[in-house]
Protein backbone atom coordinates (compact mmCIF):
# COMPACT_ATOMS: atom_id res chain seq x y z
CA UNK A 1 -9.58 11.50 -0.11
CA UNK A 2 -6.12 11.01 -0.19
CA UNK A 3 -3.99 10.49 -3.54
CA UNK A 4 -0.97 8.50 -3.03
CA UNK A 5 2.12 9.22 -4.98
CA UNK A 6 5.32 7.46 -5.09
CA UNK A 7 8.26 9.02 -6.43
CA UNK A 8 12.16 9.21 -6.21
CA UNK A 9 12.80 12.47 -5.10
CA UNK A 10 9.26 12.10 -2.98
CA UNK A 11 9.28 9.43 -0.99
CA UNK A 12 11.59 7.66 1.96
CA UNK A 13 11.54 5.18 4.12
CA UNK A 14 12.23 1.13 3.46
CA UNK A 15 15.81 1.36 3.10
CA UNK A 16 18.33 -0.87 4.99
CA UNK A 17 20.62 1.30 6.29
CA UNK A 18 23.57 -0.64 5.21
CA UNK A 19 22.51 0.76 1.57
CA UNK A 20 21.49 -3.12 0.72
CA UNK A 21 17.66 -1.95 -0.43
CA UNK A 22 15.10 -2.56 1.15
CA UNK A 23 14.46 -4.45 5.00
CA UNK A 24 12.45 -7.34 4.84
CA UNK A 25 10.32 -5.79 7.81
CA UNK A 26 9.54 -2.50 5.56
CA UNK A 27 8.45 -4.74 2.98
CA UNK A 28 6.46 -7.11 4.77
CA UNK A 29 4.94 -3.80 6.18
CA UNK A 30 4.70 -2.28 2.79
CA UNK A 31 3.04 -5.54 1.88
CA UNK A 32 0.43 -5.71 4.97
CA UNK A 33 -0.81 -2.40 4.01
CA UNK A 34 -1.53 -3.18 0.15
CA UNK A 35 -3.47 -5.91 1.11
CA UNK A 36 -5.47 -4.10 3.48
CA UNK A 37 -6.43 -1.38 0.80
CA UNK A 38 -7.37 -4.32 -1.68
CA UNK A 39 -9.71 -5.64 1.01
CA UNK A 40 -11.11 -2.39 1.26
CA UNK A 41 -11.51 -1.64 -2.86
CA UNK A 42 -8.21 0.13 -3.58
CA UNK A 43 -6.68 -1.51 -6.70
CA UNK A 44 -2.99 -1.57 -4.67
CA UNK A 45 -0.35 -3.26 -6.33
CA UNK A 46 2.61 -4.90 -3.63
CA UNK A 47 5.05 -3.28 -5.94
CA UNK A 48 4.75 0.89 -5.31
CA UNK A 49 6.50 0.96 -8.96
CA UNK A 50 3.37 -0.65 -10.30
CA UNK A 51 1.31 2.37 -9.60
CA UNK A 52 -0.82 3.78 -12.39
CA UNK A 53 0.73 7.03 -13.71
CA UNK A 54 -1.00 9.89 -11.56
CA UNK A 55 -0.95 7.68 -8.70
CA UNK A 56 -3.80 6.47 -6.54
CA UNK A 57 -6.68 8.29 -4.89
CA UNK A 58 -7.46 6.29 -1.89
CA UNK A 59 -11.17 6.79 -0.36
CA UNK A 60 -11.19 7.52 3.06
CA UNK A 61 -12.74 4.11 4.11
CA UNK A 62 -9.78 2.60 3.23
CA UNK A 63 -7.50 4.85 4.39
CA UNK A 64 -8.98 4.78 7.96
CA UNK A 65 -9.47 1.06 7.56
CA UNK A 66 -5.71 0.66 7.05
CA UNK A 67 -3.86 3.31 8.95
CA UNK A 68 -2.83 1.04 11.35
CA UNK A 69 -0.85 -1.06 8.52
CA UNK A 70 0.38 2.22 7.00
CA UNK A 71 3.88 1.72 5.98
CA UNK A 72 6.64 3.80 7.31
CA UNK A 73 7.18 6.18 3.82
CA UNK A 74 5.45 9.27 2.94
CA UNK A 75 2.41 9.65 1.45
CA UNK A 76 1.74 12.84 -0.34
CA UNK A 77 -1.66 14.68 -0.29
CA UNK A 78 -2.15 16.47 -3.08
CA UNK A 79 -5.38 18.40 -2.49
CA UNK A 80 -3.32 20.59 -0.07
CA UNK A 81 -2.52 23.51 -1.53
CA UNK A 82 0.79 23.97 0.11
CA UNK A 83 2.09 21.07 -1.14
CA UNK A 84 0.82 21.50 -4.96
CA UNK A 85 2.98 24.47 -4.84
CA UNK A 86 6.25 22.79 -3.45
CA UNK A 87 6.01 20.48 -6.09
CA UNK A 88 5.15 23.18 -8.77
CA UNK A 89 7.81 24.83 -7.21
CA UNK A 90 10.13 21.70 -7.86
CA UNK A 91 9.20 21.21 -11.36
CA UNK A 92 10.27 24.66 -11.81
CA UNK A 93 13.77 23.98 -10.13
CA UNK A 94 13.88 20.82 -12.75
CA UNK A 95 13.27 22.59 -16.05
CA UNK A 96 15.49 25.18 -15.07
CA UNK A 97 18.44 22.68 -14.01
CA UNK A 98 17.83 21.17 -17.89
CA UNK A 99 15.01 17.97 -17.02
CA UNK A 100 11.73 18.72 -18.97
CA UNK A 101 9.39 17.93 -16.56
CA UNK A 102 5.23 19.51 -16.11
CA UNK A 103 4.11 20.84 -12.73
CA UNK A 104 1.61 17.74 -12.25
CA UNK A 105 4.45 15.30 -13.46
CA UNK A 106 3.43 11.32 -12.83
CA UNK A 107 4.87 9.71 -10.47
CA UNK A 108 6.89 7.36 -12.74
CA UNK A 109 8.73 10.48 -14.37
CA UNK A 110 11.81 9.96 -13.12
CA UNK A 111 11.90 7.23 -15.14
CA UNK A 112 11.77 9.62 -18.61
CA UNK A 113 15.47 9.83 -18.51
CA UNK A 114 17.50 8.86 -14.97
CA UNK A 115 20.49 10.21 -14.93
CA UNK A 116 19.34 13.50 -16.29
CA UNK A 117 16.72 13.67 -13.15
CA UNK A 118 19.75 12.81 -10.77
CA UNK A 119 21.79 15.35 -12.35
CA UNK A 120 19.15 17.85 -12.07
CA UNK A 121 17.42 16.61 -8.50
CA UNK A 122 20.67 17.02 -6.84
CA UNK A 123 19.69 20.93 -7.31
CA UNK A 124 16.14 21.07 -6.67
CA UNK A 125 15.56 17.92 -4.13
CA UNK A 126 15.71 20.93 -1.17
CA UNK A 127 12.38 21.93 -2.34
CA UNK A 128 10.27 18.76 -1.59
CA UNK A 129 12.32 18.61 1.62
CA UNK A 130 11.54 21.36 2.99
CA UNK A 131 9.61 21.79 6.34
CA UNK A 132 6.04 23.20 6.61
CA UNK A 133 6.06 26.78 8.34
């Protein structure tokens, strides 16, 4: 099972390079895919800031039944322990660079207090970017 979490610092992809927001192809694609994990019992909203706080776990069904439609972002998996620690690792780098922020943070917690998380992500955004060894 997969849990799907959108955040800031997290997640890329959909972004018109001109810095206009997003394509209309990304969110057509973005769109396609929702609607394929409602048909298969995910409660996916169209809107990835809609998500419940803690994200979404998404049961395998679905996410085979819809891989095709996947849209081009990132999806994070969660049950691998490698990653729980990068993002322990950048909640760390955030309470140290002033943002209070707990090791399983929601997805929406940028949203606590913005430019504080810019301030401080510009520090500690390395972290999530970093490539697996």
């Amino acid at each position: 099972m997969l849990l799907l979490l959108l955040s800031v610092a997290a997640c890329g992809g959909g972004s018109d390079p001109s810095g206009a927001g997003p394509s209309a192809d990304a969110d057509a694609e973005r769109l396609r895919w929702a609607r394929c994990m409602r048909e298969h019992g995910v409660n996916m909203p169209d809107d990835p800031k809609d998500l419940p706080p803690g994200g979404l776990a998404i049961p395998d069904r679905a996410e085979r039944a819809c891989a095709e439609l996947r849209p081009s972002g990132r999806t994070i998996d969660m049950n691998d322990p490698e990653t729980r620690d990068r993002f322990a690792a950048f909640a760390r780098c955030m309470r140290a660079n002033g943002y209070d922020m707990p090791d399983n943070a929601p997805p929406d917690v940028h949203l606590k207090n913005p430019p504080l998380w810019d301030k401080a992500s510009k520090s500690c955004a390395h972290i999530l970017r970093e490539e697996r060894r």
